[in-house]
Protein backbone atom coordinates (compact mmCIF):
# COMPACT_ATOMS: atom_id res chain seq x y z
CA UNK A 1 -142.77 31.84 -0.53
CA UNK A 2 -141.79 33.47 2.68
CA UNK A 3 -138.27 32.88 4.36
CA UNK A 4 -138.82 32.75 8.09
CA UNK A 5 -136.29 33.70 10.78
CA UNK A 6 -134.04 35.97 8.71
CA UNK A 7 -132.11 36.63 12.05
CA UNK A 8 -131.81 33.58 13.51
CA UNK A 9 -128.77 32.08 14.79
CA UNK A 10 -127.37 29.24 13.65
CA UNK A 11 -128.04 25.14 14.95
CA UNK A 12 -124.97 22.96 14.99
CA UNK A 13 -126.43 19.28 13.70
CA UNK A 14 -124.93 16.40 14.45
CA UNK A 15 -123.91 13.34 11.74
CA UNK A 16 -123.22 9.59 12.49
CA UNK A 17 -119.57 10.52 13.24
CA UNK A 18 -120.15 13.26 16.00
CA UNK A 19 -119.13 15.85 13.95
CA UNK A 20 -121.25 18.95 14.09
CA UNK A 21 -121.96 21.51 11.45
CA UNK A 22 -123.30 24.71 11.87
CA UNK A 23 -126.04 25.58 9.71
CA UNK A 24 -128.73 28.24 9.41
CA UNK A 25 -132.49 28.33 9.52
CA UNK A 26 -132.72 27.61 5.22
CA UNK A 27 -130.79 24.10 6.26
CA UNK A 28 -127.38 25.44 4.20
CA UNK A 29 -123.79 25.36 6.09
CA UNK A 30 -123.21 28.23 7.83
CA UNK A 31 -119.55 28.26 6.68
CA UNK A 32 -117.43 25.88 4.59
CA UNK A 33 -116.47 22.75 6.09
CA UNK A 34 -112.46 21.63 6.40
CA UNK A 35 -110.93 18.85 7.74
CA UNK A 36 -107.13 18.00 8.29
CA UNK A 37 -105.02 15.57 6.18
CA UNK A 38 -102.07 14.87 6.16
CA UNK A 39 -101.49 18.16 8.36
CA UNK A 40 -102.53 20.38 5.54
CA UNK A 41 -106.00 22.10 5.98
CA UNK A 42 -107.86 20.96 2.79
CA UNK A 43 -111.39 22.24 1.57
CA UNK A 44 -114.45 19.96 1.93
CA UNK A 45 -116.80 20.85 -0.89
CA UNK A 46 -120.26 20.65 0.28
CA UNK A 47 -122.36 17.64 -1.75
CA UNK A 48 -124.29 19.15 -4.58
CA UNK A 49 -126.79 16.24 -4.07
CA UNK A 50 -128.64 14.61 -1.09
CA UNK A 51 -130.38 11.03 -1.51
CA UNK A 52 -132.73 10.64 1.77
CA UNK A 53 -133.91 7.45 2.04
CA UNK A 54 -136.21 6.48 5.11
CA UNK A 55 -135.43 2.80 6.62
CA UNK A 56 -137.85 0.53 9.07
CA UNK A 57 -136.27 -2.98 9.52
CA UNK A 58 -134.01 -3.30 6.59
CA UNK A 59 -131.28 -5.38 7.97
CA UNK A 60 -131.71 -7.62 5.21
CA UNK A 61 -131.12 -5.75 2.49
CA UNK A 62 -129.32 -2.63 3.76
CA UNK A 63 -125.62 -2.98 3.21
CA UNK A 64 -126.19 -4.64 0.14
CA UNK A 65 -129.04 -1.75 -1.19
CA UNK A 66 -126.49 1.01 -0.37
CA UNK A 67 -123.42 -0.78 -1.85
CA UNK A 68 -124.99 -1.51 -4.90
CA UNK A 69 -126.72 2.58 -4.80
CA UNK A 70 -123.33 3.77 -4.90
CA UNK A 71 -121.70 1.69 -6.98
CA UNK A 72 -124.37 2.25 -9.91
CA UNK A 73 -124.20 6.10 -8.84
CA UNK A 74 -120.23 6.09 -9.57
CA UNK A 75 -120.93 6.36 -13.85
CA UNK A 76 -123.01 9.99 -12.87
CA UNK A 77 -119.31 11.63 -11.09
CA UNK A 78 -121.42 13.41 -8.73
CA UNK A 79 -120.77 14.78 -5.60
CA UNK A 80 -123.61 13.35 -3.32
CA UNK A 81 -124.31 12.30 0.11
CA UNK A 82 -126.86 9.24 1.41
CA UNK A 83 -128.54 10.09 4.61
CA UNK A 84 -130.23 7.16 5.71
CA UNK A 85 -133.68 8.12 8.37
CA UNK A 86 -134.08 5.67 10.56
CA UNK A 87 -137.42 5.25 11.96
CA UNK A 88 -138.22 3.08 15.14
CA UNK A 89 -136.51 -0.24 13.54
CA UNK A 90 -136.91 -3.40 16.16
CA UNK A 91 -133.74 -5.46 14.05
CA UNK A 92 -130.36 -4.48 13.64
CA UNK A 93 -131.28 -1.70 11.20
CA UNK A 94 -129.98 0.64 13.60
CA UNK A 95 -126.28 -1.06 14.11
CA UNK A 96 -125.88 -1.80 10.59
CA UNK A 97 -126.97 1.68 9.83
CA UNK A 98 -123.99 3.01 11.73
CA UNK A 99 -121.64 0.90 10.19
CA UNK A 100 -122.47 2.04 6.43
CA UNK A 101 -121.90 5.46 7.60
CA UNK A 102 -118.33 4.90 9.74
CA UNK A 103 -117.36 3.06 6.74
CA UNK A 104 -118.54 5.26 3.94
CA UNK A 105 -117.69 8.58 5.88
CA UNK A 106 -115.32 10.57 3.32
CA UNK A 107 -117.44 13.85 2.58
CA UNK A 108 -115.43 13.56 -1.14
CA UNK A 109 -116.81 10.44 -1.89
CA UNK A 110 -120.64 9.53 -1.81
CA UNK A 111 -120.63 9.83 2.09
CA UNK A 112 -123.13 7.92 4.27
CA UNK A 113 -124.82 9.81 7.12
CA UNK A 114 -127.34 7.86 9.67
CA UNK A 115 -130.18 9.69 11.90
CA UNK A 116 -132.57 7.68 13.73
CA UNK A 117 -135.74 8.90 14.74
CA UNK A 118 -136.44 6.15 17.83
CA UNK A 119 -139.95 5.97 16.66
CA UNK A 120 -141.57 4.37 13.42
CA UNK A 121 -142.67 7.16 11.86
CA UNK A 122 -141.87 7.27 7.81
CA UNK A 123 -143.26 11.11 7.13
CA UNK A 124 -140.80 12.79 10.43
CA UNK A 125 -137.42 10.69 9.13
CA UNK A 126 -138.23 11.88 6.15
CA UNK A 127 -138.78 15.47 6.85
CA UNK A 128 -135.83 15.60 8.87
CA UNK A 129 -133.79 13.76 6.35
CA UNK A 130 -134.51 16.72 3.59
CA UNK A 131 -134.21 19.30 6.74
CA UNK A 132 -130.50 17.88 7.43
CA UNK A 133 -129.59 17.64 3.65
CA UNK A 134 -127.02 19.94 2.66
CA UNK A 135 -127.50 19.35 -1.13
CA UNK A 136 -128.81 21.89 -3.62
CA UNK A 137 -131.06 19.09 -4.80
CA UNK A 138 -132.36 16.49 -2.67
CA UNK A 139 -133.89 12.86 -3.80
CA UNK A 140 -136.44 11.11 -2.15
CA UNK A 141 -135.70 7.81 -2.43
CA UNK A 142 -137.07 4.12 -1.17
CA UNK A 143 -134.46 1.82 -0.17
CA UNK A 144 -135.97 -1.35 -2.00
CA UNK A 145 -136.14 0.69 -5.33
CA UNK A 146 -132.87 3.00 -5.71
CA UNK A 147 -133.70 3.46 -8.56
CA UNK A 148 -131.00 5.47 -10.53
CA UNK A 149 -132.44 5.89 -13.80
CA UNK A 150 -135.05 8.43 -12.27
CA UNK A 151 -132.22 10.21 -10.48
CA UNK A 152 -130.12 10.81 -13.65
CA UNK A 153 -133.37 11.84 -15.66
CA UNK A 154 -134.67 13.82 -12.86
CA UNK A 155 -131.44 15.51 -12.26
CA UNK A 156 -131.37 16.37 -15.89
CA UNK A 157 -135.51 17.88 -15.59
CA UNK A 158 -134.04 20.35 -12.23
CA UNK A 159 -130.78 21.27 -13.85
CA UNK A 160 -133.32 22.46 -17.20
CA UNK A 161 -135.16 24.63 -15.46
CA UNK A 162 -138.17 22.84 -16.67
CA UNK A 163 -139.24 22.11 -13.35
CA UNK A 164 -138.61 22.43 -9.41
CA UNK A 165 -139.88 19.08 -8.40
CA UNK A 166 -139.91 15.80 -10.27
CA UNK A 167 -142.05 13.09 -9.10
CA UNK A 168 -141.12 9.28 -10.43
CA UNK A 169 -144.95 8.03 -10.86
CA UNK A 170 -146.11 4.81 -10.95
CA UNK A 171 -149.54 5.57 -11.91
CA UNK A 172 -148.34 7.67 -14.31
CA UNK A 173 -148.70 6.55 -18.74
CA UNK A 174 -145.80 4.59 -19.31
CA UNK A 175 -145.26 3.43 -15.92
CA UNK A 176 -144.90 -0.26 -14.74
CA UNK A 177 -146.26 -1.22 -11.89
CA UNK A 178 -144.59 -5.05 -11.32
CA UNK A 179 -145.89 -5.45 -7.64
CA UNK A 180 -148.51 -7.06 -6.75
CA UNK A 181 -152.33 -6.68 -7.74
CA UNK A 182 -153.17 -5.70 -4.25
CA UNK A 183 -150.86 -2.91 -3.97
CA UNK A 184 -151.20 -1.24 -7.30
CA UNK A 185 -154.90 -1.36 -5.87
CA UNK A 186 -153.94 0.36 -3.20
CA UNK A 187 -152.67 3.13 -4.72
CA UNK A 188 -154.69 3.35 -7.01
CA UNK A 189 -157.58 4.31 -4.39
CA UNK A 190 -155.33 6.15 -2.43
CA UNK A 191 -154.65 8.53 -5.28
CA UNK A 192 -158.54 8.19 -6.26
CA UNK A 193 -158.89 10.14 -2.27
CA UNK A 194 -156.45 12.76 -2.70
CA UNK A 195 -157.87 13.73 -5.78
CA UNK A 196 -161.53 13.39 -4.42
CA UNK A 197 -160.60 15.39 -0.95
CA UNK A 198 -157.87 17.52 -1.79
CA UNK A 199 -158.16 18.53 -5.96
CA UNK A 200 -154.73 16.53 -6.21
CA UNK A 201 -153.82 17.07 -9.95
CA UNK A 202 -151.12 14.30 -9.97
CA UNK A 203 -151.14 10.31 -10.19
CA UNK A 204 -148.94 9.84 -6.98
CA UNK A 205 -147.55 11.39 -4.32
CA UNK A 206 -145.50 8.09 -2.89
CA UNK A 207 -143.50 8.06 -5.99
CA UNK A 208 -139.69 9.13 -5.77
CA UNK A 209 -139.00 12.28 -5.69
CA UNK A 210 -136.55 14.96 -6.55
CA UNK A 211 -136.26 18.65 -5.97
CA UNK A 212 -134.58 22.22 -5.51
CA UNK A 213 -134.14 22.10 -1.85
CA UNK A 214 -134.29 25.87 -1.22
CA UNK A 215 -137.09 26.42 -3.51
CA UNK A 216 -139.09 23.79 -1.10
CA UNK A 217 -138.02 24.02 2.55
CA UNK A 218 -140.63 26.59 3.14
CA UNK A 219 -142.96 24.16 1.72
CA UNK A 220 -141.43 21.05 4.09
CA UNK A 221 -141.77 23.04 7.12
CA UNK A 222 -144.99 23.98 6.54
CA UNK A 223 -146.15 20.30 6.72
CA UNK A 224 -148.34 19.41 9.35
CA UNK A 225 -149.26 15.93 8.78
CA UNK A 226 -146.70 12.95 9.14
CA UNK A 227 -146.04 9.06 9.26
CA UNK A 228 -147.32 7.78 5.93
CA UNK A 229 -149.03 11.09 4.93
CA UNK A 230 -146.10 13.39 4.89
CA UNK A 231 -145.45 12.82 1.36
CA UNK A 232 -149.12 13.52 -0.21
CA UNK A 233 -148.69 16.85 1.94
CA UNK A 234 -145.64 17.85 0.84
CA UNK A 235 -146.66 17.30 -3.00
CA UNK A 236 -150.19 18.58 -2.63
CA UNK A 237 -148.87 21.84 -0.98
CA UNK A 238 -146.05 22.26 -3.37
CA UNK A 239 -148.55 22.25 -6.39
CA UNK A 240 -151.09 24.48 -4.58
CA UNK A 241 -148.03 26.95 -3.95
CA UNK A 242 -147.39 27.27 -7.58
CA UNK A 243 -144.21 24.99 -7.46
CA UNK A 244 -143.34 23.97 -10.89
CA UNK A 245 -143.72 19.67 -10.83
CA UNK A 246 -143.43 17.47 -13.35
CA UNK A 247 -144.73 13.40 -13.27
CA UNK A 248 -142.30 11.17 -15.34
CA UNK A 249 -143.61 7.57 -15.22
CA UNK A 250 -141.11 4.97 -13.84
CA UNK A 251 -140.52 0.66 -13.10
CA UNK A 252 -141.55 -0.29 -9.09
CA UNK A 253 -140.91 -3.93 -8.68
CA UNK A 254 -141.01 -5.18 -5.21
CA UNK A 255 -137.66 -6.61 -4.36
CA UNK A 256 -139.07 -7.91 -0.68
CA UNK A 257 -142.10 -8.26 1.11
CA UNK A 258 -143.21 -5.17 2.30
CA UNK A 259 -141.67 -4.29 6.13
CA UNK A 260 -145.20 -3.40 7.35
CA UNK A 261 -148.12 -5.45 6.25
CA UNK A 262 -150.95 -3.53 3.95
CA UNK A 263 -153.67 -4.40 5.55
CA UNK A 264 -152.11 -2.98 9.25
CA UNK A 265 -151.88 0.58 7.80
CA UNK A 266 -155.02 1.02 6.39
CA UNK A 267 -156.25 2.17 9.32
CA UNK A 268 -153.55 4.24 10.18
CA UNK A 269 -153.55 5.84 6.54
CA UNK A 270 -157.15 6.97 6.84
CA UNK A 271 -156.90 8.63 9.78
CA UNK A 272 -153.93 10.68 8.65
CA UNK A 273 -155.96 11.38 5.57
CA UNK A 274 -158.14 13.30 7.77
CA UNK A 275 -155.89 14.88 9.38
CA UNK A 276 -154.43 16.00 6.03
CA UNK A 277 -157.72 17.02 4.68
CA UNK A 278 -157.96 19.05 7.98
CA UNK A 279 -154.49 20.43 7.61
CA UNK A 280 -155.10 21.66 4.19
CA UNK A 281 -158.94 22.20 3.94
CA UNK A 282 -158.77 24.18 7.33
CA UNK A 283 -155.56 25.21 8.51
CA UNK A 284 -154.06 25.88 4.62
C-alpha cells in the first residue's frame, strides 16, 4: 500500500484532558511523551493497544461498561488505552464521557480518552477513533459487548503473524447469535448484499474487530463511505487489498435495547449501500 505525505509536518491532537500530542501523517507520536512527577521527568510508554469503541446515548450503561472493560482487561497486563467516539448523543453521554476519562487519565494504566463528533454518525467516530489511536494494534469494539475473550484470542491471531485483521463474526460456524430473531435477520440479509454487490468473501463486517494499525491506515483513509457503512468498507477494501483477515466466530447477546430502532435505519443503510457500491464499484 502507498504511504502518503512522506513530508508532511506533524498535527498536534488534542485528548479529553487538553493535552496535545504531536503526531505524524501514519497517526504514530511524533516523539515520546513525558510527564512530571514528583519533579522527576519520567517516561510515558506509548499504549501498545487501542480499544475504540463508538457511543450514541449510553448514559445508562457507560460507567458501568467501561469499569467492568477494564477490570476484566486487568488479568491480560497490557498496556492499552480506551478511546471512547462520541457521536451526536442527545443524554448525558457526553458529560459522563468526560468524567471516565478525567478519572481514568494515567497513560500507565488503561487510560480513558473521549472525542465527540457533535453529530450521530457511527462510521466518522469510528474512523477518527482508529485515526487518533496510538496503539500498534487497535480493537474495534461495541460498548454493549466488550467482549474480552475475542480481544485476548485476537491479540494472540496479530501477534502470530497469522493474520493482519481479525474479525469476531457472528455469522460465522460456531458463532451464537443470542439477540433477537429480527436482528440476526438483519444481518443476515445485510451480509446476503455485500456479498451480492460487492463479492464480499466474509460472514460480517459489523463484527468486532482487531488489527495492525499501520498495516491498515492506508486502508482507513481511503474510506469513502460512513455512518453505518464505514465498517463493510473498511473490511471489503482491506480484503480486496490483499490484507491478510481471518473470521473467528464469537457470543453477541444484546445486553439493552438497541439505541436506534431497526426499522429507522433501514432506510438510511440502503442508501449508504449505494453509496458504497458506488465507492467501490466506481471510484475503487
Amino acid at each position: 500500500m502507498s504511504s502518503s505525505a512522506h513530508n508532511a509536518r506533524p498535527e498536534p491532537s488534542t485528548t479529553s484532558n487538553g493535552s496535545s500530542i504531536s503526531r505524524r501523517p501514519d497517526g504514530t507520536a511524533a516523539s515520546t511523551r513525558r510527564r512530571q512527577n514528583q519533579g522527576i521527568m519520567a517516561d510515558v510508554a506509548e499504549p501498545r493497544i487501542s480499544i475504540v469503541i463508538p457511543i450514541y446515548n449510553e448514559q445508562g450503561i457507560l460507567h458501568s461498561a467501561v469499569v467492568d472493560l477494564r477490570e476484566r482487561l486487568k488479568p491480560f497486563g497490557w498496556n492499552y488505552e480506551i478511546i471512547l467516539a462520541e457521536n451526536g448523543s442527545k443524554d448525558r453521554t457526553i458529560e459522563l464521557g468526560n468524567e471516565i476519562a478525567a478519572k481514568y487519565n494515567d497513560p500507565n494504566d488503561g487510560q480513558v480518552r473521549m472525542i465527540s463528533m457533535g453529530e450521530p454518525n457511527y462510521g466518522k467516530a469510528m474512523k477518527q477513533g482508529i485515526l487518533l489511536a496510538r496503539g500498534e494494534l487497535v480493537i474495534c469494539e461495541e460498548i454493549d459487548l466488550c467482549d474480552t475473550d475475542f480481544h485476548r484470542r485476537a491479540i494472540e491471531i496479530l501477534d502470530s503473524g497469522e493474520a493482519d485483521m481479525v474479525i469476531g463474526s457472528k455469522l460465522a460456524a460456531g458463532s451464537e447469535d443470542d439477540r433477537p430473531m429480527m436482528r440476526h435477520a438483519a444481518s443476515v440479509a445485510y451480509s446476503g448484499l455485500l456479498k451480492a454487490l460487492l463479492g464480499f468473501r466474509g460472514t460480517d463486517t459489523h463484527g468486532l474487530k482487531a488489527f495492525r494499525r499501520l498495516a491498515l491506515l492506508d486502508i482507513v483513509r481511503a474510506c469513502l463511505v460512513d455512518k453505518d457503512v464505514f465498517a463493510s468498507e473498511f473490511v471489503i477494501r482491506a480484503d480486496r487489498g490483499g490484507v491478510k483477515v481471518k473470521e473467528i466466530p464469537v457470543r453477541v447477546m444484546e445486553k439493552r435495547a438497541p439505541s436506534i430502532n431497526l426499522f429507522k435505519r433501514v432506510p438510511n443503510v440502503l442508501k449508504s449501500l449505494v453509496k458504497l457500491t458506488y465507492a467501490i464499484r466506481i471510484r475503487g
